[in-house]
N, C-alpha and C. Protein backbone atom coordinates (compact mmCIF):
# COMPACT_ATOMS: atom_id res chain seq x y z
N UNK A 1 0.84 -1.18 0.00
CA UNK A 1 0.00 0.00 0.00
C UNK A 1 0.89 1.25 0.00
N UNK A 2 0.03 2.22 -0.45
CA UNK A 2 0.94 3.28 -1.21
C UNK A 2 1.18 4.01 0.61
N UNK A 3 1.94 4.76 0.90
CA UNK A 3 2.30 5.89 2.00
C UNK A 3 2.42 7.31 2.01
N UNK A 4 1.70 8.24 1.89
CA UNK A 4 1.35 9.39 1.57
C UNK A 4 2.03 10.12 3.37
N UNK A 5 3.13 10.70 3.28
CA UNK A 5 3.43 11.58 4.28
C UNK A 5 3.52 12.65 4.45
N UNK A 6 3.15 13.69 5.62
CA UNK A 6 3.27 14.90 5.50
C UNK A 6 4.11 15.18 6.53
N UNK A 7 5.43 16.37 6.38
CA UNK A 7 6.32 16.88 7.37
C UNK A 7 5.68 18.42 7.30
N UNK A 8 5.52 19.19 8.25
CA UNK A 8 5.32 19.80 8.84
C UNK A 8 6.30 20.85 9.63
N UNK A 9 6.74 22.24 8.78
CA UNK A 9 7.79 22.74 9.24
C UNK A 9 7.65 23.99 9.99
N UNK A 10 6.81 24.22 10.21
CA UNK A 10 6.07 24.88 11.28
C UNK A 10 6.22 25.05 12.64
N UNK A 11 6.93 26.05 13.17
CA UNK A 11 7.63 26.10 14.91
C UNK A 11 5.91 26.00 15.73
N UNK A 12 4.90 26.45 14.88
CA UNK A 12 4.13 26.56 16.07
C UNK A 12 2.84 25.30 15.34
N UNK A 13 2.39 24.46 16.74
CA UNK A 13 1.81 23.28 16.45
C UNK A 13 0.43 23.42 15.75
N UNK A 14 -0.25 22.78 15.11
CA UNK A 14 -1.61 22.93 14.20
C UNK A 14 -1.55 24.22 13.91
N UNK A 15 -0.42 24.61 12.51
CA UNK A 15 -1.08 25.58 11.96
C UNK A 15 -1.80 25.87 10.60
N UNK A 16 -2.02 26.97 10.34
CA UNK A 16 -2.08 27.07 9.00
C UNK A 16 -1.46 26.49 8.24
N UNK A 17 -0.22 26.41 8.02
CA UNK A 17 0.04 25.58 7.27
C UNK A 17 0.44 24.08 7.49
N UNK A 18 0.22 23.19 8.84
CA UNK A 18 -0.33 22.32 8.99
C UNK A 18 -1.19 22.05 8.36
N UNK A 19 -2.61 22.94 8.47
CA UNK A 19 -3.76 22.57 7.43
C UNK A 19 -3.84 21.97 6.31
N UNK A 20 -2.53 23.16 5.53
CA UNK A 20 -2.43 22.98 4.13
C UNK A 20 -1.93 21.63 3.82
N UNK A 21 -0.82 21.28 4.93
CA UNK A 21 -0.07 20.44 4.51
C UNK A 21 -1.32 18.74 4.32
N UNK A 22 -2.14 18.93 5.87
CA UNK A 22 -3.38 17.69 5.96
C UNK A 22 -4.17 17.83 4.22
N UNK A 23 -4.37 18.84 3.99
CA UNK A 23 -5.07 18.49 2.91
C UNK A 23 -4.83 18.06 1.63
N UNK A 24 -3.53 18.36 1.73
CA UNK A 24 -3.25 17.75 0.29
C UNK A 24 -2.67 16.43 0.19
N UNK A 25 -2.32 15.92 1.39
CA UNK A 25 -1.94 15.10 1.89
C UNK A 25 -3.18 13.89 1.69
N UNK A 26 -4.64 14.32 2.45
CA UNK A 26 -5.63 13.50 2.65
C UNK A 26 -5.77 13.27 0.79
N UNK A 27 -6.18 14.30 -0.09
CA UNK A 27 -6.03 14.27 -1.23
C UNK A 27 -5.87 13.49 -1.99
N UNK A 28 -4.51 13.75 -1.52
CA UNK A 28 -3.42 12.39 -2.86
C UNK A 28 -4.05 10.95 -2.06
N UNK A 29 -4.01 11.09 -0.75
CA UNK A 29 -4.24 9.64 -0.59
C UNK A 29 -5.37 8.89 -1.20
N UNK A 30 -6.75 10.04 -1.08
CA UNK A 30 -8.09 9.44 -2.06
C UNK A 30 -7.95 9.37 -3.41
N UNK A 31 -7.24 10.41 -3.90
CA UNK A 31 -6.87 9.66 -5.44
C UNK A 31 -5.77 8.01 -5.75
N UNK A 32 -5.27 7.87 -4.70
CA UNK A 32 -4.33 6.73 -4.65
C UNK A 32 -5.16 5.46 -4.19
N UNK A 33 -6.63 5.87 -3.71
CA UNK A 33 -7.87 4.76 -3.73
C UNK A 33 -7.31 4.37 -1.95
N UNK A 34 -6.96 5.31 -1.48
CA UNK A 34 -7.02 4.72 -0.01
C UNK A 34 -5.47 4.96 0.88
N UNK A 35 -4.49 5.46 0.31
CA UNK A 35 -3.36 5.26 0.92
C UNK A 35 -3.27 5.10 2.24
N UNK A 36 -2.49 4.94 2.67
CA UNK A 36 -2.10 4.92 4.25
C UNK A 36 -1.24 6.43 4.40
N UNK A 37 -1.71 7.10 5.14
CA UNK A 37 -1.39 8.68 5.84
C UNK A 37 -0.55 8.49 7.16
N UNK A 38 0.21 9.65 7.21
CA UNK A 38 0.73 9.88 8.41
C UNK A 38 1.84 11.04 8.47
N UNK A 39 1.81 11.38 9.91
CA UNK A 39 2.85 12.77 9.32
C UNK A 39 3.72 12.98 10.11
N UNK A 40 4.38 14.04 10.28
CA UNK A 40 5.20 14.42 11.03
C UNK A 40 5.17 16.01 11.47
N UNK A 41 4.76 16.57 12.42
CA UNK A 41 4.93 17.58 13.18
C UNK A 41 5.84 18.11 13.89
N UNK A 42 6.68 19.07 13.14
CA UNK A 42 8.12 19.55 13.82
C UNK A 42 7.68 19.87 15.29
N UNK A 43 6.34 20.87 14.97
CA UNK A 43 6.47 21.99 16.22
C UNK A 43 6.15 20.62 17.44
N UNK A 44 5.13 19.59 17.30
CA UNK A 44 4.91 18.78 18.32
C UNK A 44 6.39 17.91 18.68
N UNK A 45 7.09 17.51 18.16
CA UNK A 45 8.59 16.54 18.39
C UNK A 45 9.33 17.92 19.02
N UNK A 46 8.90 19.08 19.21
CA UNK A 46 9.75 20.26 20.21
C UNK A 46 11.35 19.63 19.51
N UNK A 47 12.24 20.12 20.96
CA UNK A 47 13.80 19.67 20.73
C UNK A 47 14.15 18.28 19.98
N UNK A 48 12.74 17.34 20.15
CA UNK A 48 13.16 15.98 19.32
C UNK A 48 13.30 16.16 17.55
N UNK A 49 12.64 17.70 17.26
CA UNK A 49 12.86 17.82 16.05
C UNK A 49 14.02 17.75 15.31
N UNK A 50 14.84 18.03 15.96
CA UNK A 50 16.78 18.05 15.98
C UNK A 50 17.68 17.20 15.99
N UNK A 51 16.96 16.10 16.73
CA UNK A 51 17.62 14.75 17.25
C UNK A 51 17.70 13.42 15.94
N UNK A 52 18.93 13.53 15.79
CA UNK A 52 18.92 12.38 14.50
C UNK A 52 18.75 11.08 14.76
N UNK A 53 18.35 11.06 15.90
CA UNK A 53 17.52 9.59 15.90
C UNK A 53 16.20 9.20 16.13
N UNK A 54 15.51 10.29 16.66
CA UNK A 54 14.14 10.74 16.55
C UNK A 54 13.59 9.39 15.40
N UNK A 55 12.83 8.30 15.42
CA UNK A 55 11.76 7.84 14.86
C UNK A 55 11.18 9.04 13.51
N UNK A 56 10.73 9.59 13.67
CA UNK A 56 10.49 10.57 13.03
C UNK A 56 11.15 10.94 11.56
N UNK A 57 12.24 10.34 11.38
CA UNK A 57 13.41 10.33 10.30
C UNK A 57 12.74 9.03 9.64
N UNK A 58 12.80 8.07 10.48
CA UNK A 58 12.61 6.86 9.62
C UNK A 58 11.49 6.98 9.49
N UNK A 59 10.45 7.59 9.74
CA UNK A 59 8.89 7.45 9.06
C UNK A 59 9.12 8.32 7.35
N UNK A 60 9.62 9.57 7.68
CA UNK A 60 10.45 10.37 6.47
C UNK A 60 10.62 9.38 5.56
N UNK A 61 12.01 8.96 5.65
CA UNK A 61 12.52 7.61 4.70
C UNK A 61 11.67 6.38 4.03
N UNK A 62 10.54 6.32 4.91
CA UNK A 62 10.26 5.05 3.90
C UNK A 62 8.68 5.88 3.56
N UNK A 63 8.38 6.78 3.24
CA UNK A 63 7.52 7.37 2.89
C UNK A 63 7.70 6.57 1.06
N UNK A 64 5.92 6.65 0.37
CA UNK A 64 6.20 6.10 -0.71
C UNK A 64 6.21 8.17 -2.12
N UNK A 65 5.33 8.76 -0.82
CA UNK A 65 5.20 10.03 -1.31
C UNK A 65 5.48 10.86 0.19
N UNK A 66 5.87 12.09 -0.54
CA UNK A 66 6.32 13.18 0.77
C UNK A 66 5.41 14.13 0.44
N UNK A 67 4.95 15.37 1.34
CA UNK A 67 4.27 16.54 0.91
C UNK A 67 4.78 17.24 2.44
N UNK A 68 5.68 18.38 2.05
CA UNK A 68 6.78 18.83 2.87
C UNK A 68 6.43 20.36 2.62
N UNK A 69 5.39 20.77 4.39
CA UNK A 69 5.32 21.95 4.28
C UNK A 69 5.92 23.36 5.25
N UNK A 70 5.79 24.62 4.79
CA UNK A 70 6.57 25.25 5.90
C UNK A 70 6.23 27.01 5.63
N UNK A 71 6.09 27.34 6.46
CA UNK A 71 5.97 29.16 6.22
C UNK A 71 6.53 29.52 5.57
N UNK A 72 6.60 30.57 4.78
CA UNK A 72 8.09 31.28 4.37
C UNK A 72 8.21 32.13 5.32
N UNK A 73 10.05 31.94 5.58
CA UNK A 73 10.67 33.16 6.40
C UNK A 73 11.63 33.69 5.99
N UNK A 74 12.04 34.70 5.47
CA UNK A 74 12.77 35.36 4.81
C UNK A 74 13.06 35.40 3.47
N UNK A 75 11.75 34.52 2.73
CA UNK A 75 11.61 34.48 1.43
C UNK A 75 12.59 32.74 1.40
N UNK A 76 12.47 31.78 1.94
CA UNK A 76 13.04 30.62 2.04
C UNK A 76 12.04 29.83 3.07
N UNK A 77 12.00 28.58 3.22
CA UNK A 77 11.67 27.65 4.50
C UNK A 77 12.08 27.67 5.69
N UNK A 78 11.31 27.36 7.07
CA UNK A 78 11.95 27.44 8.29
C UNK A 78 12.93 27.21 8.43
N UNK A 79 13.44 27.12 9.57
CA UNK A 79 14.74 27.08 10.24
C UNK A 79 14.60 25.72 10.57
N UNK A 80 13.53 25.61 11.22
CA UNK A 80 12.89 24.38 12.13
C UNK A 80 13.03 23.26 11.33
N UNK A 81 12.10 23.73 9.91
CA UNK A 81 12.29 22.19 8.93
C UNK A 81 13.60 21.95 8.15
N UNK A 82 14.57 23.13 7.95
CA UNK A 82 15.64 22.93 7.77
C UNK A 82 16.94 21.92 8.37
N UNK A 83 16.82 22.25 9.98
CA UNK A 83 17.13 21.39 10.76
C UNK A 83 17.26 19.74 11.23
N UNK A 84 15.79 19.73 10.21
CA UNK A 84 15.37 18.35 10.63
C UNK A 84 15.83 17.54 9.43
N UNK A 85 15.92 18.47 8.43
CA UNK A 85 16.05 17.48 6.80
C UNK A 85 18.02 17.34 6.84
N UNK A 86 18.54 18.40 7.62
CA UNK A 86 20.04 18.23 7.59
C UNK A 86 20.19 17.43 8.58
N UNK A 87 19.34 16.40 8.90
CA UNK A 87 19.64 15.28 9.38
C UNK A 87 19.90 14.04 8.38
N UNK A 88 19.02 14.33 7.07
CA UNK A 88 19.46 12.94 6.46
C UNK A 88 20.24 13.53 5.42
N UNK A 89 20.96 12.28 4.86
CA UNK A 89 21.82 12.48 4.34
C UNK A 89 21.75 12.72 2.67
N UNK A 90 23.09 13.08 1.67
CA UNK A 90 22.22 13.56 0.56
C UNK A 90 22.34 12.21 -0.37
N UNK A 91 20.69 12.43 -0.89
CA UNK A 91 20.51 11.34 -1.96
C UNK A 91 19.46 10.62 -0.80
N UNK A 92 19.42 10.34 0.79
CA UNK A 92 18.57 9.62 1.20
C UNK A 92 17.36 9.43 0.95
N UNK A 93 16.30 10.45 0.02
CA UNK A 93 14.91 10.34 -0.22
C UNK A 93 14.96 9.16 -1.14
N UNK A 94 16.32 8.95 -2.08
CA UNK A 94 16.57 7.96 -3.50
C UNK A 94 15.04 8.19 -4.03
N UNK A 95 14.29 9.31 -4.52
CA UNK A 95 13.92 9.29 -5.80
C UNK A 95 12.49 9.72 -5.28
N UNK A 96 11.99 9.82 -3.80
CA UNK A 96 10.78 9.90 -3.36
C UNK A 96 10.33 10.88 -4.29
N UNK A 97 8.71 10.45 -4.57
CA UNK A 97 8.55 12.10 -5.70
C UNK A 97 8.12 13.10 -4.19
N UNK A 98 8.03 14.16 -3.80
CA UNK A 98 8.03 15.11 -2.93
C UNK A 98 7.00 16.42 -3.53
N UNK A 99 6.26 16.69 -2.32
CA UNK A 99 5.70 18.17 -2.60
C UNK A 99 5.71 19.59 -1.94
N UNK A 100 7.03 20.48 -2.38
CA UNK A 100 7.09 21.42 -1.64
C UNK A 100 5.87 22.92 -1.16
N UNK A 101 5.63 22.85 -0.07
CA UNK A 101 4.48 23.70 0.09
C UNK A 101 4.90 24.98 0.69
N UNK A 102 4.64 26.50 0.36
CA UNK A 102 5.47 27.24 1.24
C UNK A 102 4.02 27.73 1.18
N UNK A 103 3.65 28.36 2.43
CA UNK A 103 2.96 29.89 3.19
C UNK A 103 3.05 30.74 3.09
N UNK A 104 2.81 31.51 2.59
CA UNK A 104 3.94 33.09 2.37
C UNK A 104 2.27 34.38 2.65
N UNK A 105 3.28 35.38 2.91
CA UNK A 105 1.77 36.55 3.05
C UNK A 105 1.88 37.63 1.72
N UNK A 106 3.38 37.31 0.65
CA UNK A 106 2.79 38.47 -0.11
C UNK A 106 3.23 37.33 -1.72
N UNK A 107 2.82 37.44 -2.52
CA UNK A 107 3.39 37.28 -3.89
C UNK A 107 4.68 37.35 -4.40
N UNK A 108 5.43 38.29 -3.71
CA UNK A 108 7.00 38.34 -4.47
C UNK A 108 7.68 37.20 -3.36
N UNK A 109 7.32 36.19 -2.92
CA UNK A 109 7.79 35.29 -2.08
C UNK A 109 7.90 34.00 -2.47
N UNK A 110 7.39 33.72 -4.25
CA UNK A 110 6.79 32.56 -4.95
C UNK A 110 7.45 31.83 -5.25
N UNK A 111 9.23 32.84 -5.44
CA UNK A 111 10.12 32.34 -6.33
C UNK A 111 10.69 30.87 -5.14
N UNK A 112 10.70 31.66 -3.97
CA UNK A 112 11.08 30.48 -2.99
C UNK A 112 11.32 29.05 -3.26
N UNK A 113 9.99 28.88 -3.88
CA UNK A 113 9.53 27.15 -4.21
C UNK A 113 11.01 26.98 -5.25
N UNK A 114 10.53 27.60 -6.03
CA UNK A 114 11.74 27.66 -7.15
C UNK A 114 13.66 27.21 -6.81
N UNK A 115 13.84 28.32 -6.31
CA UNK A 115 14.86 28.86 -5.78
C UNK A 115 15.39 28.62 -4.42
N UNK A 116 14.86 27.87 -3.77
CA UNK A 116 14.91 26.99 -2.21
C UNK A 116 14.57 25.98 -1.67
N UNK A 117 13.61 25.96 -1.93
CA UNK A 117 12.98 24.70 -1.65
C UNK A 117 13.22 23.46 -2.36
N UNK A 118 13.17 23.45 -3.97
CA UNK A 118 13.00 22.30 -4.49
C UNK A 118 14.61 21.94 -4.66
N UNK A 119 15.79 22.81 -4.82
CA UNK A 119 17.02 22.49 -4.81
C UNK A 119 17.27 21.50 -3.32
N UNK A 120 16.31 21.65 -2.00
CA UNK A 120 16.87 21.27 -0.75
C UNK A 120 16.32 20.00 -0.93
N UNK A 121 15.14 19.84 -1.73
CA UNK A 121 14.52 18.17 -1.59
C UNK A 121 15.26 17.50 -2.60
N UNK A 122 15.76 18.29 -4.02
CA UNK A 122 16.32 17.46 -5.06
C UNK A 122 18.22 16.86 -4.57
N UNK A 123 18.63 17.82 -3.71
CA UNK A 123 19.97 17.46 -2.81
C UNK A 123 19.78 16.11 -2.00
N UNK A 124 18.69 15.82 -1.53
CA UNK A 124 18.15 14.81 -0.55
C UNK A 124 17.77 13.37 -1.21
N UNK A 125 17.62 13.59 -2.58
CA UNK A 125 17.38 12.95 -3.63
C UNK A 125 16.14 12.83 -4.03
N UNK A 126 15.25 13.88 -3.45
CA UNK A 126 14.02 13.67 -3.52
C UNK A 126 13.14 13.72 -5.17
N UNK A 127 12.06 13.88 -5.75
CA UNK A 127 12.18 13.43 -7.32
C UNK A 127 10.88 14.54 -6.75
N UNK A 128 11.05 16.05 -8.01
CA UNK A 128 9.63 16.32 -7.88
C UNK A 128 9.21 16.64 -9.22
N UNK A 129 7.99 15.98 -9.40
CA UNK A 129 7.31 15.72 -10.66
C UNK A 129 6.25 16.37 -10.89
N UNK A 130 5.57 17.13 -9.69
CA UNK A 130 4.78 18.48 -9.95
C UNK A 130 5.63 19.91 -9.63
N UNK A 131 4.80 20.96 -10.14
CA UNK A 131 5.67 21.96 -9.21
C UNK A 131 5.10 22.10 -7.77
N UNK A 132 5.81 22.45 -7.27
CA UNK A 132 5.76 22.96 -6.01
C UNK A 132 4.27 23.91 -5.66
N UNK A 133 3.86 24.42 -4.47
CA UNK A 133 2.70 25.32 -4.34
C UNK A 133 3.41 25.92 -3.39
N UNK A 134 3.13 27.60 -3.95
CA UNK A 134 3.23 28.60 -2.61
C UNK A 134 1.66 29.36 -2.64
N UNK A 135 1.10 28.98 -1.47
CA UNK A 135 -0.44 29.51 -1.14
C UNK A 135 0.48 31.01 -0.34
N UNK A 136 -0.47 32.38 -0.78
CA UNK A 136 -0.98 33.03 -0.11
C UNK A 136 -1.99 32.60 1.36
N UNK A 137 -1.48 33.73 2.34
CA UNK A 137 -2.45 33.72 3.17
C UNK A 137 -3.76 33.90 3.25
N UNK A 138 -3.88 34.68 2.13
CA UNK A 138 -5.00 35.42 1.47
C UNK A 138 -6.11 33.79 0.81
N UNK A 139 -5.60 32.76 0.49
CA UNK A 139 -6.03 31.65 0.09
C UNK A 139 -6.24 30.74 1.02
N UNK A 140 -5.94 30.88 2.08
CA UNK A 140 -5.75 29.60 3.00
C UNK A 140 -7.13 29.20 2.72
N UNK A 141 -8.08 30.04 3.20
CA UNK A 141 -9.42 29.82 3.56
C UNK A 141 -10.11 28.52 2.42
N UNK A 142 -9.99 28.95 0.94
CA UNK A 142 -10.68 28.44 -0.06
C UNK A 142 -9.34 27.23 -0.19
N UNK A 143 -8.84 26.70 0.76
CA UNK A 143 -7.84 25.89 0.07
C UNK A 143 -8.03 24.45 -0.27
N UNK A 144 -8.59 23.82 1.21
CA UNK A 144 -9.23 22.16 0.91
C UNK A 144 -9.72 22.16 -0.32
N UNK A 145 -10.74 22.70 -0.74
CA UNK A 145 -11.54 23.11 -1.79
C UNK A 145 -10.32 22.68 -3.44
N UNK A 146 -10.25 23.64 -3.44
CA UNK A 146 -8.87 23.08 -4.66
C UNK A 146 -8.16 22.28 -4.47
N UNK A 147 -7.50 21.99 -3.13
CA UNK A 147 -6.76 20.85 -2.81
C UNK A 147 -7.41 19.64 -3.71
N UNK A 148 -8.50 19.58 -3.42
CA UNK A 148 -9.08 18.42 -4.07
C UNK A 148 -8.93 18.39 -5.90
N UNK A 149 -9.18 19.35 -6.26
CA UNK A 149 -8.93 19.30 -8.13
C UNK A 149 -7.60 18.86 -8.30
N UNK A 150 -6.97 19.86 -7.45
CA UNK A 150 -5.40 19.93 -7.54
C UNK A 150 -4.57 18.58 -7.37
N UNK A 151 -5.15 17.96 -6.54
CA UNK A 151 -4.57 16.08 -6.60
C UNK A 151 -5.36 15.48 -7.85
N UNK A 152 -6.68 15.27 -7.88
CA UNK A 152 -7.06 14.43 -9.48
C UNK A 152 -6.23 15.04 -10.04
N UNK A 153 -5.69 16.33 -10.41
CA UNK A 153 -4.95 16.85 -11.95
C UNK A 153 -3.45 16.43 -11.52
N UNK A 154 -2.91 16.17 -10.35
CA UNK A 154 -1.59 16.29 -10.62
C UNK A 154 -1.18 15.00 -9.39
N UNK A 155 -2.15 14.09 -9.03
CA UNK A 155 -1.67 13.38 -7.94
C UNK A 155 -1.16 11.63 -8.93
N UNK A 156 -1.78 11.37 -10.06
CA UNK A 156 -1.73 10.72 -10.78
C UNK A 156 0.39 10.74 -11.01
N UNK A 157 0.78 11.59 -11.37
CA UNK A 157 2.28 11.79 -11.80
C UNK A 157 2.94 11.79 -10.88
N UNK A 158 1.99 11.90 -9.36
CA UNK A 158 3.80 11.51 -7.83
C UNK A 158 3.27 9.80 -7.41
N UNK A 159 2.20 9.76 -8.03
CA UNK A 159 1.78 8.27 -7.21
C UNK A 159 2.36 7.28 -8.51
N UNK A 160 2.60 7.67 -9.81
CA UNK A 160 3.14 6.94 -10.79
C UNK A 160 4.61 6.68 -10.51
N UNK A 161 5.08 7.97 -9.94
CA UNK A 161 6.81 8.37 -9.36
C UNK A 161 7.08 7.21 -8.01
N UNK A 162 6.00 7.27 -7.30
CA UNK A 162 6.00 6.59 -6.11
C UNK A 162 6.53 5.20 -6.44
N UNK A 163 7.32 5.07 -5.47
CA UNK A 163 8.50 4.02 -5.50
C UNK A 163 7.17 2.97 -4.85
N UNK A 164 7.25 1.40 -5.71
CA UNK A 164 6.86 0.15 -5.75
C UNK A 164 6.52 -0.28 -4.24
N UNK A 165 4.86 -0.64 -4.01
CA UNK A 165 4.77 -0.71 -3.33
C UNK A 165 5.37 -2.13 -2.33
């Protein structure tokens, strides 16, 4: 069975973009006819977020899909989820397809996905076969909502990527 995971880079616990991250997450899994879900919450693992032996790594690793989300802060990803991914080593995703999600509050913050994010998952070896999403804050609200189109149109090409069950 397929494994649909969500990391969560977020210092503060159930947030907004927690949300984002559950929904696209739940998403892909109903287009995948049922996957098995599960995630990972920086802000809840506190100081265990840091710890390279944290359980938490190995749920990461054998993920069959990733969907890896995080605020933008300074026009880049947390600190927090930064921390946790320079725990594994590079090439360890070997090929996971991955979905980078950033938060951001204005528009000139988009390039991020581009320009930060997807270089840190493709170093990791991660494989991404959609682009990336940076939601406005301004969107959160209407987001489940599309979440849902947004996996039928594009969940088909990470669950094809998705390494053998």
């Amino acid at each position: 069975m397929t494994t649909v995971v969500g990391v969560v880079g977020n210092p503060r616990a159930e947030s907004r973009t927690h949300a984002l991250c559950r929904a696209i997450v739940a998403e892909l899994a109903a287009v995948a006819g049922g996957a098995q879900t599960d995630e990972v919450d920086l802000a809840a693992l506190d100081p265990r977020a840091l710890d390279r032996d944290d359980p938490a790594l190995q749920l990461v690793l054998a993920a069959d899909v990733l969907v890896v989300a995080s605020p933008t802060y300074h026009a880049t990803y947390s600190w927090l989820l930064k921390g946790f991914l320079d725990h594994l080593g590079t090439g360890a995703l070997a090929g996971t397809p991955a979905v980078p999600i950033l938060l951001g509050g204005a528009p000139d913050h988009r390039l991020a996905i581009d320009v930060h994010f997807i270089p840190l998952l493709l170093q990791l070896g991660a494989a991404t076969p959609v682009r990336g999403l940076f939601v406005l804050e301004s969107e959160v609200d209407g987001f489940a909502a599309w979440a849902a189109g947004w996996a039928r149109d594009q969940g088909p090409a990470l669950l094809r990527a998705a390494r053998p069950a």
